[in-house]
C-alpha atoms as a PDB file:
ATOM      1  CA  UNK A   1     114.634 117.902  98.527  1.00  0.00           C
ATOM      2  CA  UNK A   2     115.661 118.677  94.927  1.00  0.00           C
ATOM      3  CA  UNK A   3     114.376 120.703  92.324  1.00  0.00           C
ATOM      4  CA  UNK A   4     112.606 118.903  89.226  1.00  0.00           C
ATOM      5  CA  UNK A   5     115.740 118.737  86.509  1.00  0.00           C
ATOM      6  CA  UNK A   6     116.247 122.576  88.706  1.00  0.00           C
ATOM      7  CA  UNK A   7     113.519 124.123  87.069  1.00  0.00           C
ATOM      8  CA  UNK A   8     109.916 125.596  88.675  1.00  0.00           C
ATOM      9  CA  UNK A   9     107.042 123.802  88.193  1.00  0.00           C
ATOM     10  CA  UNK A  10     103.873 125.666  88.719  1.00  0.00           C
ATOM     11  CA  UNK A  11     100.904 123.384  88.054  1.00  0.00           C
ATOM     12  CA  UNK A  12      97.232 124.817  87.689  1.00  0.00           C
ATOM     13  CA  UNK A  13      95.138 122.013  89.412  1.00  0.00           C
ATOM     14  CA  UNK A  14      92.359 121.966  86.551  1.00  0.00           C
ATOM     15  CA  UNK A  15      93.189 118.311  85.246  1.00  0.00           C
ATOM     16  CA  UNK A  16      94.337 115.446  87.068  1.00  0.00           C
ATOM     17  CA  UNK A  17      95.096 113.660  84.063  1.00  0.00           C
ATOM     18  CA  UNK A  18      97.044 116.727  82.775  1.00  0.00           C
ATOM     19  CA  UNK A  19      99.275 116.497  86.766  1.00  0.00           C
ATOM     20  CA  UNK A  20      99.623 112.460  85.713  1.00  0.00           C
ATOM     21  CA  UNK A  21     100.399 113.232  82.256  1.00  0.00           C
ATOM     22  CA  UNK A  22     103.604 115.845  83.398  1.00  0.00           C
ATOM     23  CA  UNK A  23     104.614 112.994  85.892  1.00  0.00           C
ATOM     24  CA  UNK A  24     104.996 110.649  83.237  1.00  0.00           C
ATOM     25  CA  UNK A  25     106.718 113.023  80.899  1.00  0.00           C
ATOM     26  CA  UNK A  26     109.386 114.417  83.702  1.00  0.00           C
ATOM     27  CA  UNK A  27     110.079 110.747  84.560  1.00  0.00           C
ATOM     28  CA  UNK A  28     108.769 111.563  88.818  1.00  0.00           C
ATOM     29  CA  UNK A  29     106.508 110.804  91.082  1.00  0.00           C
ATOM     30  CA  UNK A  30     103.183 112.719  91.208  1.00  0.00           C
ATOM     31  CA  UNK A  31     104.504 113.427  94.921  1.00  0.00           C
ATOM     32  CA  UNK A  32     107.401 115.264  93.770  1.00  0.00           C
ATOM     33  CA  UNK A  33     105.385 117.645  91.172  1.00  0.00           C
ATOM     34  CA  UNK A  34     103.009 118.296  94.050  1.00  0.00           C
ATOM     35  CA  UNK A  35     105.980 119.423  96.564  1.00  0.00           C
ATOM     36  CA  UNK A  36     107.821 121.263  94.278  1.00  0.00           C
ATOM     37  CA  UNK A  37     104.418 123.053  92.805  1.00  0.00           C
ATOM     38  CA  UNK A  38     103.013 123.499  96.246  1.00  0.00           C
ATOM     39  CA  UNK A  39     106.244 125.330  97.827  1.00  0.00           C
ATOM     40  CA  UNK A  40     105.541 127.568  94.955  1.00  0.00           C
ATOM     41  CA  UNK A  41     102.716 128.583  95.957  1.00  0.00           C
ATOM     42  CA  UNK A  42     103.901 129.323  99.449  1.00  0.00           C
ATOM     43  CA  UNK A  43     106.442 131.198  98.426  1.00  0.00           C
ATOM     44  CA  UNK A  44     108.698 129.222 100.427  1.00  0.00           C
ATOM     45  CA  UNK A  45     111.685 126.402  99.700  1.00  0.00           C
ATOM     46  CA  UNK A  46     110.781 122.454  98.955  1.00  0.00           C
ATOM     47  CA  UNK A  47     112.623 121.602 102.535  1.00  0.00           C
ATOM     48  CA  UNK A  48     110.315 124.388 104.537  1.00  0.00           C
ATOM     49  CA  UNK A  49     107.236 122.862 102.348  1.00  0.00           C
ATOM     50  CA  UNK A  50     108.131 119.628 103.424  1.00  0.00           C
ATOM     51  CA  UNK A  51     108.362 120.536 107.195  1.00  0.00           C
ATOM     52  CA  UNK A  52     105.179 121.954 107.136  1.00  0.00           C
ATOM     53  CA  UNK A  53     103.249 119.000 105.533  1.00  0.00           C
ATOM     54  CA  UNK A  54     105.451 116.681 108.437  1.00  0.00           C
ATOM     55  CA  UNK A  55     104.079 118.470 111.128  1.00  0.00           C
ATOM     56  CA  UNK A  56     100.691 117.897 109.931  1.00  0.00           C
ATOM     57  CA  UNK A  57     101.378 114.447 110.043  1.00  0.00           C
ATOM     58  CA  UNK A  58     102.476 114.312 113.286  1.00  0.00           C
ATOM     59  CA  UNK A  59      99.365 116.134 114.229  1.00  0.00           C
ATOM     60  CA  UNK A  60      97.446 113.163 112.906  1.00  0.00           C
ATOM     61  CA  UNK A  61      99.333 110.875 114.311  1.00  0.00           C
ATOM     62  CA  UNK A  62      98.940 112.088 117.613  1.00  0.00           C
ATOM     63  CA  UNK A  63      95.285 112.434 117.123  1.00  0.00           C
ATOM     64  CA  UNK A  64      94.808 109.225 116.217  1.00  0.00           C
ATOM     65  CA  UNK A  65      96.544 108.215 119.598  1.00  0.00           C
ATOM     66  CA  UNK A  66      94.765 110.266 121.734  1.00  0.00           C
ATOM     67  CA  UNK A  67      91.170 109.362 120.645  1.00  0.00           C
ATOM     68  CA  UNK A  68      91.850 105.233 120.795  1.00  0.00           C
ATOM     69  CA  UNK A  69      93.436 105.749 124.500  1.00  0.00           C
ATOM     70  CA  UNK A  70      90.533 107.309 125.783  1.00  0.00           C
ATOM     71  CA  UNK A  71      87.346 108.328 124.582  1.00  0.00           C
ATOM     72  CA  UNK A  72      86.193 112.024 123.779  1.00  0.00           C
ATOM     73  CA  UNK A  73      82.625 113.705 123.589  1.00  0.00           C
ATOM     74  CA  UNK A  74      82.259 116.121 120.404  1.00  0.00           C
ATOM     75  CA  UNK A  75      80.815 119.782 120.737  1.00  0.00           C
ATOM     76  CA  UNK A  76      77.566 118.312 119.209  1.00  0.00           C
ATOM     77  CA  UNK A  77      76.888 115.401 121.558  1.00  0.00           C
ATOM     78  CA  UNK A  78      76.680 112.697 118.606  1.00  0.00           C
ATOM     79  CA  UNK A  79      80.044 111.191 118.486  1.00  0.00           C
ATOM     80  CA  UNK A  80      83.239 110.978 120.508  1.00  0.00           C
ATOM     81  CA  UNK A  81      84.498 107.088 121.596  1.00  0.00           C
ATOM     82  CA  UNK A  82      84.080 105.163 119.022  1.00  0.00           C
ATOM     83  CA  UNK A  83      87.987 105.138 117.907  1.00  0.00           C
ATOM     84  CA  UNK A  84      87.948 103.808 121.024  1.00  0.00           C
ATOM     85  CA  UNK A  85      85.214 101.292 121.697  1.00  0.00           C
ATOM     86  CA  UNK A  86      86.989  99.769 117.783  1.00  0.00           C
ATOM     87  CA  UNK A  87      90.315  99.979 118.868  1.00  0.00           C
ATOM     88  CA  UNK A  88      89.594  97.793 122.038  1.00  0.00           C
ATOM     89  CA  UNK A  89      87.031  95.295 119.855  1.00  0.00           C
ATOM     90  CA  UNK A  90      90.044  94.802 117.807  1.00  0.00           C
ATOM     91  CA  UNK A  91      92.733  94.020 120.370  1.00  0.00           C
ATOM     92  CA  UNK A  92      90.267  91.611 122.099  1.00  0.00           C
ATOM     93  CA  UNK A  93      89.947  89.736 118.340  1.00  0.00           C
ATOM     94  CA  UNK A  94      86.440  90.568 118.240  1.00  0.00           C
ATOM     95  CA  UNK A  95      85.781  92.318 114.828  1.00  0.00           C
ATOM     96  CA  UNK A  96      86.027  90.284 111.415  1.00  0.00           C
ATOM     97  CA  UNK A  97      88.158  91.186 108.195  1.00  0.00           C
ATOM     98  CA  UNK A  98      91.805  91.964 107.974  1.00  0.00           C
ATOM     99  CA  UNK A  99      94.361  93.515 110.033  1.00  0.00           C
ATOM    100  CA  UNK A 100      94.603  96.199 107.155  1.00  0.00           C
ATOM    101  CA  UNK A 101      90.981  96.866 107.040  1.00  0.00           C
ATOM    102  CA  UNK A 102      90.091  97.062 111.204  1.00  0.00           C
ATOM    103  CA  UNK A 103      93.642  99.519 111.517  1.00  0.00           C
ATOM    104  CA  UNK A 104      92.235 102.022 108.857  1.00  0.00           C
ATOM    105  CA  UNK A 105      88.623 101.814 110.296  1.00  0.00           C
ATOM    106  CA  UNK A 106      89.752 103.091 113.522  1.00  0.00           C
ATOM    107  CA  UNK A 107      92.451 105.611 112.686  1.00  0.00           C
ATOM    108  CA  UNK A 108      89.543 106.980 110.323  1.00  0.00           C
ATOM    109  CA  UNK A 109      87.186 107.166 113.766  1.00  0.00           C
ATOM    110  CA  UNK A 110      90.289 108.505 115.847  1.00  0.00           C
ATOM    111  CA  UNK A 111      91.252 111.811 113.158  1.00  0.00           C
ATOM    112  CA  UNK A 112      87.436 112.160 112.344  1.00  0.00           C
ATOM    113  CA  UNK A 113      86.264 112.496 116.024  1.00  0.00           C
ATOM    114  CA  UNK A 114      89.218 114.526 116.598  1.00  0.00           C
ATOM    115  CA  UNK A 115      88.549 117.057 113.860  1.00  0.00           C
ATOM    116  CA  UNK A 116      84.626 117.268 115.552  1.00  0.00           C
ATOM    117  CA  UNK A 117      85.833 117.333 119.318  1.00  0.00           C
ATOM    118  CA  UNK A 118      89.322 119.768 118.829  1.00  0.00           C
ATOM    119  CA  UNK A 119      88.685 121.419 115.795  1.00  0.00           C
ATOM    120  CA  UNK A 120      92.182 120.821 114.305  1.00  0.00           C
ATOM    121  CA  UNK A 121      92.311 119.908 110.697  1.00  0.00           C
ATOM    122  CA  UNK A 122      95.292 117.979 109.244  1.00  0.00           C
ATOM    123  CA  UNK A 123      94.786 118.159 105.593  1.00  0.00           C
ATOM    124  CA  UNK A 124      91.238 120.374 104.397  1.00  0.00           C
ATOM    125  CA  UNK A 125      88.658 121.423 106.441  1.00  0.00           C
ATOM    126  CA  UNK A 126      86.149 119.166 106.006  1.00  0.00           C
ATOM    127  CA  UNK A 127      85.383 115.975 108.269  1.00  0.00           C
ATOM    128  CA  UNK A 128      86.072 113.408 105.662  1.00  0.00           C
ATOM    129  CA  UNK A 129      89.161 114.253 104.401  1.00  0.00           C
ATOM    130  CA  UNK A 130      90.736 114.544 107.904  1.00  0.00           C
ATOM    131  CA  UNK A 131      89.308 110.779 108.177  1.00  0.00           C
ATOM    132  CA  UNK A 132      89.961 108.928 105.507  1.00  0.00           C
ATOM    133  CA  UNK A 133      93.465 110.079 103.941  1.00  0.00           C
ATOM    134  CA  UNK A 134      95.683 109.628 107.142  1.00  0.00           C
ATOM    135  CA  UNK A 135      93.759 106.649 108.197  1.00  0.00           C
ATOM    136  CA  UNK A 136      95.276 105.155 104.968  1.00  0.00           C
ATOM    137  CA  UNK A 137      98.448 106.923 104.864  1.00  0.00           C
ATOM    138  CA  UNK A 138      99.372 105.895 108.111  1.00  0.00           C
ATOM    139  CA  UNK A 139      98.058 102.122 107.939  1.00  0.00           C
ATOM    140  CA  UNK A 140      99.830 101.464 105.429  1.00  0.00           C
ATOM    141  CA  UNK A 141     103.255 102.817 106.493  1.00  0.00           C
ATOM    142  CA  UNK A 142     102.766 100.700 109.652  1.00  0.00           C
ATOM    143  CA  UNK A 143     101.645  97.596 107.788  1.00  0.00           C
ATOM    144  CA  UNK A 144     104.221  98.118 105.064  1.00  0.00           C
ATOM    145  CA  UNK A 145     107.097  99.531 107.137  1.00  0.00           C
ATOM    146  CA  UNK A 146     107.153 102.373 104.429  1.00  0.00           C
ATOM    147  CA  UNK A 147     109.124 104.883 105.189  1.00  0.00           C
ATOM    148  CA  UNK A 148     107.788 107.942 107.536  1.00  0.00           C
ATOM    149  CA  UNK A 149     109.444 110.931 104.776  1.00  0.00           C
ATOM    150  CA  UNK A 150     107.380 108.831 101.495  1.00  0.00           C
ATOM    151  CA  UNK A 151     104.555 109.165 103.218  1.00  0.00           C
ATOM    152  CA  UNK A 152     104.615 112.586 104.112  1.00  0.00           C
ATOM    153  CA  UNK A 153     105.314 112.963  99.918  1.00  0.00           C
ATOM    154  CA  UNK A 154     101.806 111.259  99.727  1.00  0.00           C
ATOM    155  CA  UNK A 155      99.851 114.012 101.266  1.00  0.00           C
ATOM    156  CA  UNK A 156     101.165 116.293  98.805  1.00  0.00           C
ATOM    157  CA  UNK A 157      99.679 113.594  96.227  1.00  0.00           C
ATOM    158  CA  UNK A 158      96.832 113.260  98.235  1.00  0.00           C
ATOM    159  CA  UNK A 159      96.647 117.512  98.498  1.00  0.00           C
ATOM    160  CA  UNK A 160      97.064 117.894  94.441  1.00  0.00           C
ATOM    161  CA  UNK A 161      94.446 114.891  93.920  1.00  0.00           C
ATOM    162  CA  UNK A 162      91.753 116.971  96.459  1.00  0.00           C
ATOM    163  CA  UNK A 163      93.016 120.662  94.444  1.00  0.00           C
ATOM    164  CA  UNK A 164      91.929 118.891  91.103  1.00  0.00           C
ATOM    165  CA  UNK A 165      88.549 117.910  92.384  1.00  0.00           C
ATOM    166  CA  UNK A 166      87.474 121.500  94.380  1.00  0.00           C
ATOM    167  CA  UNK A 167      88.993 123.106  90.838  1.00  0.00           C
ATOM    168  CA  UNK A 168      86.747 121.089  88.632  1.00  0.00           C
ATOM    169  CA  UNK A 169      83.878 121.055  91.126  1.00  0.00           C
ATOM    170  CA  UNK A 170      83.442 120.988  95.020  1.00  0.00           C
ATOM    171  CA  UNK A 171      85.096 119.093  97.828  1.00  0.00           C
ATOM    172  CA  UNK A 172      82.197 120.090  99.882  1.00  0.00           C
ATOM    173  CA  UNK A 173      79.311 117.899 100.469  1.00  0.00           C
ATOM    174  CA  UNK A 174      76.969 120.801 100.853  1.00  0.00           C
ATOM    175  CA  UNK A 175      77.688 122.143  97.477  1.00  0.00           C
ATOM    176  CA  UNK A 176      77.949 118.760  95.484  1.00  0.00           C
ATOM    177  CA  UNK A 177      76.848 116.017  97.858  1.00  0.00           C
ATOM    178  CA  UNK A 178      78.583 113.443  99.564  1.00  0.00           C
ATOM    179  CA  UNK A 179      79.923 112.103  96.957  1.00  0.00           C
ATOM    180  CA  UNK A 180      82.402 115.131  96.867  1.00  0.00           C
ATOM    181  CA  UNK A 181      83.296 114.884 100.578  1.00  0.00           C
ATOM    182  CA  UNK A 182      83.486 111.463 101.462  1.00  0.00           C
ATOM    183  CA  UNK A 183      83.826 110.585  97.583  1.00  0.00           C
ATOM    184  CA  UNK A 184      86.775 113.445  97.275  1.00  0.00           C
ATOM    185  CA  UNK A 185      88.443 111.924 100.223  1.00  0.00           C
ATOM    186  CA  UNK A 186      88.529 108.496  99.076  1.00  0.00           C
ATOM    187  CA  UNK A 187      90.298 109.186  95.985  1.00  0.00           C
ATOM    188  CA  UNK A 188      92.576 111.162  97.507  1.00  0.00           C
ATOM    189  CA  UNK A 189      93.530 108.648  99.362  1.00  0.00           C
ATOM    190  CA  UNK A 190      93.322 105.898  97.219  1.00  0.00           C
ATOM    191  CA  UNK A 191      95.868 108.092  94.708  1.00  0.00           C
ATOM    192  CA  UNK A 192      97.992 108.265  97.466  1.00  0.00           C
ATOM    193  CA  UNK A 193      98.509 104.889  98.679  1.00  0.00           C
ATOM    194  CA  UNK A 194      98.947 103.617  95.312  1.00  0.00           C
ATOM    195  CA  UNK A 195     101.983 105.917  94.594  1.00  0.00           C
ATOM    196  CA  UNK A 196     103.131 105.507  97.907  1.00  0.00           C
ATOM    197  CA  UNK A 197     103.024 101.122  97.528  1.00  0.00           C
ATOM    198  CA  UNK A 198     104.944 101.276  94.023  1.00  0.00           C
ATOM    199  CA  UNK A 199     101.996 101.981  91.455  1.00  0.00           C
ATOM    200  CA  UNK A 200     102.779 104.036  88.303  1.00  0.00           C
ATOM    201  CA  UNK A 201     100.624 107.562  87.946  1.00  0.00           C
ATOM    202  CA  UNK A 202      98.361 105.755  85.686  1.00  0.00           C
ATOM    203  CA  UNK A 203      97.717 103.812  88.014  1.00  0.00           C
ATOM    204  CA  UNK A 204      97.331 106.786  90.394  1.00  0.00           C
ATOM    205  CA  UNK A 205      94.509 107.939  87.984  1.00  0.00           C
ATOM    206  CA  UNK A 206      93.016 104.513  87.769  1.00  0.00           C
ATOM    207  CA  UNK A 207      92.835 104.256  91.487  1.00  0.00           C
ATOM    208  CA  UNK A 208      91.455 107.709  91.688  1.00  0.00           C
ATOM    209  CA  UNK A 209      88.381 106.886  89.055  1.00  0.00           C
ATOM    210  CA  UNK A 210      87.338 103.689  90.767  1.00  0.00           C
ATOM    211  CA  UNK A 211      87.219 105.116  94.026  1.00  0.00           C
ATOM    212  CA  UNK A 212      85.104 108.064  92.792  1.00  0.00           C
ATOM    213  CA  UNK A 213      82.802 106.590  90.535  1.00  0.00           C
ATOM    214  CA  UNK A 214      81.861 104.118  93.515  1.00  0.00           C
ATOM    215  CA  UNK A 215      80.281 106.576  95.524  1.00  0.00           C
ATOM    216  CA  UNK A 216      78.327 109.048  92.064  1.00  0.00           C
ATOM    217  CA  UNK A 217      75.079 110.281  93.778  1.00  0.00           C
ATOM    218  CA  UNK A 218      75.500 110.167  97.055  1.00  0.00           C
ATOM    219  CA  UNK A 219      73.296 112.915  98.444  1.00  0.00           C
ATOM    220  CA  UNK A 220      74.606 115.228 101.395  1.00  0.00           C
ATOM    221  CA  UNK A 221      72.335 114.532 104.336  1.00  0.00           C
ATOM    222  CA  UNK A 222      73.531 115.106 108.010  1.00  0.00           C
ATOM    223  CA  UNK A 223      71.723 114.391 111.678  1.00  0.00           C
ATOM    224  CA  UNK A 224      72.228 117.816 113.061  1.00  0.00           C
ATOM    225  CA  UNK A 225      74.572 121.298 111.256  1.00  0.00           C
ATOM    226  CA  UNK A 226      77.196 119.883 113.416  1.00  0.00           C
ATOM    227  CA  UNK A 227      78.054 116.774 110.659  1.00  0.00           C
ATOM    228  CA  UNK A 228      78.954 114.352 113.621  1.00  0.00           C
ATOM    229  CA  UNK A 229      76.673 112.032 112.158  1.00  0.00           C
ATOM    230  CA  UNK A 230      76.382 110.213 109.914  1.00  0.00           C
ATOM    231  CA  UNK A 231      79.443 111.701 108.806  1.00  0.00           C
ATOM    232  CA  UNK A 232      81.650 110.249 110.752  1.00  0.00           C
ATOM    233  CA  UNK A 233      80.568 106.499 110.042  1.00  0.00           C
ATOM    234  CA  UNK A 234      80.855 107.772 106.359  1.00  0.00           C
ATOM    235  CA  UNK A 235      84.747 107.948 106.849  1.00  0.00           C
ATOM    236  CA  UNK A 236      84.951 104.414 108.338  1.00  0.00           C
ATOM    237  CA  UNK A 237      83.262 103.425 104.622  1.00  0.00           C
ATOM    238  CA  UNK A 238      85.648 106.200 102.676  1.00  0.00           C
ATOM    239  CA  UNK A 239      88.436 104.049 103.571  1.00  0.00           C
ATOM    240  CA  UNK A 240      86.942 101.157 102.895  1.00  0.00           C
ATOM    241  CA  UNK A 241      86.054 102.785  99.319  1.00  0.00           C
ATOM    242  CA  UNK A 242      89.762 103.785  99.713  1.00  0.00           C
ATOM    243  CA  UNK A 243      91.084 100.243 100.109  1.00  0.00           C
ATOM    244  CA  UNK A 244      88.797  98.336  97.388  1.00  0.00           C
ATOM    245  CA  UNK A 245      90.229 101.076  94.873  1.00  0.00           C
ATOM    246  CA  UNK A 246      93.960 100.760  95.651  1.00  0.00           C
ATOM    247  CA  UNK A 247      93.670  96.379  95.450  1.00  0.00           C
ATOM    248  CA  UNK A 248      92.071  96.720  92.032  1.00  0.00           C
ATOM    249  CA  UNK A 249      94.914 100.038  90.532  1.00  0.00           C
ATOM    250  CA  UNK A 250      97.480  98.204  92.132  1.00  0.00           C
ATOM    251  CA  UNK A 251      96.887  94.346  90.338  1.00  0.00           C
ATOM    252  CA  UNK A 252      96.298  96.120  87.089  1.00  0.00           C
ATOM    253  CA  UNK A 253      93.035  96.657  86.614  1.00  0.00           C
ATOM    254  CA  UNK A 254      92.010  99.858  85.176  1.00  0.00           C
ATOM    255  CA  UNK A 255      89.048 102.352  84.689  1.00  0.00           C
ATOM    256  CA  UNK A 256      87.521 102.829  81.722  1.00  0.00           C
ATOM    257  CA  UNK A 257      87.225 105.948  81.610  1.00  0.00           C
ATOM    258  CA  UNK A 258      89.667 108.971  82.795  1.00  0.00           C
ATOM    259  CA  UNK A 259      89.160 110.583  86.145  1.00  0.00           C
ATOM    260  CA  UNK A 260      88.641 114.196  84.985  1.00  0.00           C
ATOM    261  CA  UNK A 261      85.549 112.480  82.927  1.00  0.00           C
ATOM    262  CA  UNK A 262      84.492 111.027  86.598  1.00  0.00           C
ATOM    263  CA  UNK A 263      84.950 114.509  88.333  1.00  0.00           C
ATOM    264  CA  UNK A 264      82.894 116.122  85.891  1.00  0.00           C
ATOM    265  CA  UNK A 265      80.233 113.601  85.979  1.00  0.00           C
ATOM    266  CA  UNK A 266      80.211 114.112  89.603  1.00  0.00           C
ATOM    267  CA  UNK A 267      79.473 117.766  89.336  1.00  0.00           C
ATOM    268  CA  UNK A 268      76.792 117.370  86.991  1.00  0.00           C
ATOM    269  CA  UNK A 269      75.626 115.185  88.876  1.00  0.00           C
ATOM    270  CA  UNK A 270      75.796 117.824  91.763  1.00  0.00           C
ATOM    271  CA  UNK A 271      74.358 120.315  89.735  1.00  0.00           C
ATOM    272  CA  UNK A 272      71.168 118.471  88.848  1.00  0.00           C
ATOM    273  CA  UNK A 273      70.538 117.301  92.724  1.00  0.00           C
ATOM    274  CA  UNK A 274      67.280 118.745  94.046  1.00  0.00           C
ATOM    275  CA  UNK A 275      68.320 121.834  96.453  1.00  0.00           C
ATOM    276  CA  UNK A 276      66.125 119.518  99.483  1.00  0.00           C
ATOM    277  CA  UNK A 277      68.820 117.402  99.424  1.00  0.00           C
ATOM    278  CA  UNK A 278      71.526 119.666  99.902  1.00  0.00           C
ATOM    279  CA  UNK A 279      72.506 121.376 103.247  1.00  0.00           C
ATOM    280  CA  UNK A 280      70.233 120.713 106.203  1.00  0.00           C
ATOM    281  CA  UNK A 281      68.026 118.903 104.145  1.00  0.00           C
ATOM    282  CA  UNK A 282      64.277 118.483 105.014  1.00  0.00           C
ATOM    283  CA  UNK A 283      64.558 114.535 104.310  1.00  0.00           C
ATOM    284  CA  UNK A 284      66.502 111.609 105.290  1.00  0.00           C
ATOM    285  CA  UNK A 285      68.734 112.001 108.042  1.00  0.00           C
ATOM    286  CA  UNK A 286      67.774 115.272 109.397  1.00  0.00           C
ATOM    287  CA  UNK A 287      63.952 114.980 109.276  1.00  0.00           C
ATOM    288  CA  UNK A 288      63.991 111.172 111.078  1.00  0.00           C
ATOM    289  CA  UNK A 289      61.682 111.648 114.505  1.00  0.00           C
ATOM    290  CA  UNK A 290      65.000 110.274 116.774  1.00  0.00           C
ATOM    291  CA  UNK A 291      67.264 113.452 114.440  1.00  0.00           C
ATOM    292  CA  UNK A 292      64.929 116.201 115.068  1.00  0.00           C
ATOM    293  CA  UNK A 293      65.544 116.739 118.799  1.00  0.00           C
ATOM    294  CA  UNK A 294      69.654 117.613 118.283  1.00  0.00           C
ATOM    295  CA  UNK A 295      68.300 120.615 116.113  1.00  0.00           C
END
């Protein structure tokens, strides 16, 4: 790993079009910024940052190979085996769409349930990031034969995207809904993916703005404090969010408007939400007659 042009570059996280901007002006990959920023803020070299975000992507790779082997049971009783029950519907050819599609859908499972059941977070600590971001990451590297290294340069993408958005306004669904959580985690790994298949860091941002404004206003609401459901499921949609974002960046097609503008609209949006629909709320989910007995 090299220094950018051997100089420091410290970024601030407060603009993702600002970190897409620099890209384009230092002639690099968003990836590259992130690495070289991030082992700044370690205090520690690029190679020693880059060791550290490879182990974490070993630790969701062997996640996602323990939960579709066998199944697991989660501390709160809702979920555990369902990585499993979809890995072994897909090897027997019975679930529908693409090989692309049914891969990400049950790596999301596999890290999700294994965040709930072991408590081991690969990325952030919240259950939708550790979902949806190496579910992509790693489908794609299989299904593209990418390289194992670029796609350890993607989390840090993927890391920088996710800074950006808690910066602006919250990557926690309690605080801004699930549109932050879920939503957060989908553009981070919709960034990601498109850098990592060839796209430009426009169309990083472009990727990044579709995927979040699909998912504006989506309330948090869980079954139980535990998040095992529906939050779970929600990651098996994040990467679909994920995928339909990174098909429209990467033929050209672009957002019309600039994903800080999205972020912000999120948090207003956030802002405005009645507090009954933030954590624990008394509706939806959490008051249904079959939800009440796990609390």
């Amino acid at each position: 790993m090299e220094l950018i042009k051997g100089e420091s570059v410290m970024m601030d996280y407060s603009s993702l079009d600002f970190v897409i901007a620099t890209a384009k002006e230092l002639n690099i990959p968003i990836s590259q910024l992130m690495l070289e920023s991030r082992a700044q803020e370690l205090g520690c070299s690029v190679d020693e940052a880059y060791d550290m975000m490879s182990a974490k992507l070993q630790l969701m790779e062997e996640t996602i190979h323990e939960r579709t082997q066998m199944p697991f049971i989660s501390s709160g009783g809702l979920s555990g085996g369902d990585a499993y029950r979809l890995n072994n519907a897909f090897k027997k050819g019975i679930t529908i769409g693409d090989r692309m599609l049914n891969k990400m859908l049950i790596k999301a499972l596999a890290c999700t349930e294994g965040n709930r059941c072991i408590d081991e977070f690969a990325i952030d600590p919240t259950t939708h990031i550790c979902g949806v971001v190496p579910a992509v990451l790693l489908t794609i590297m299989e299904e593209h034969e990418i390289p194992r290294d670029k796609i350890v340069m993607e989390l840090f993408t993927a890391v920088g995207i996710g800074m950006v958005i808690a910066n602006r306004t919250n990557l926690s669904g309690t605080q801004a809904g699930c549109q932050a959580e879920y939503g957060g985690a989908s553009t981070m790994a919709a960034g990601a993916a498109v850098e990592a298949l060839g796209g430009t860091p426009d169309m990083v941002g472009h990727a990044c703005s579709i995927a979040l404004k699909n998912v504006l206003g989506l309330s948090y609401d869980s079954v139980t404090d535990f998040e095992d459901a529906p939050c779970i499921k929600h990651c098996a949609l994040g990467v679909a969010n994920a995928l339909t974002a990174i098909n429209l960046s990467l033929a050209g097609i672009e957002s019309n408007t600039s994903v800080d503008e999205v972020i912000d609209t999120m948090k207003k949006i956030g802002d405005f939400m009645n507090p009954i629909l933030g954590e624990l709320a008394k509706v939806g989910f959490f008051d249904m007659s079959s939800a009440i007995k796990f609390n």
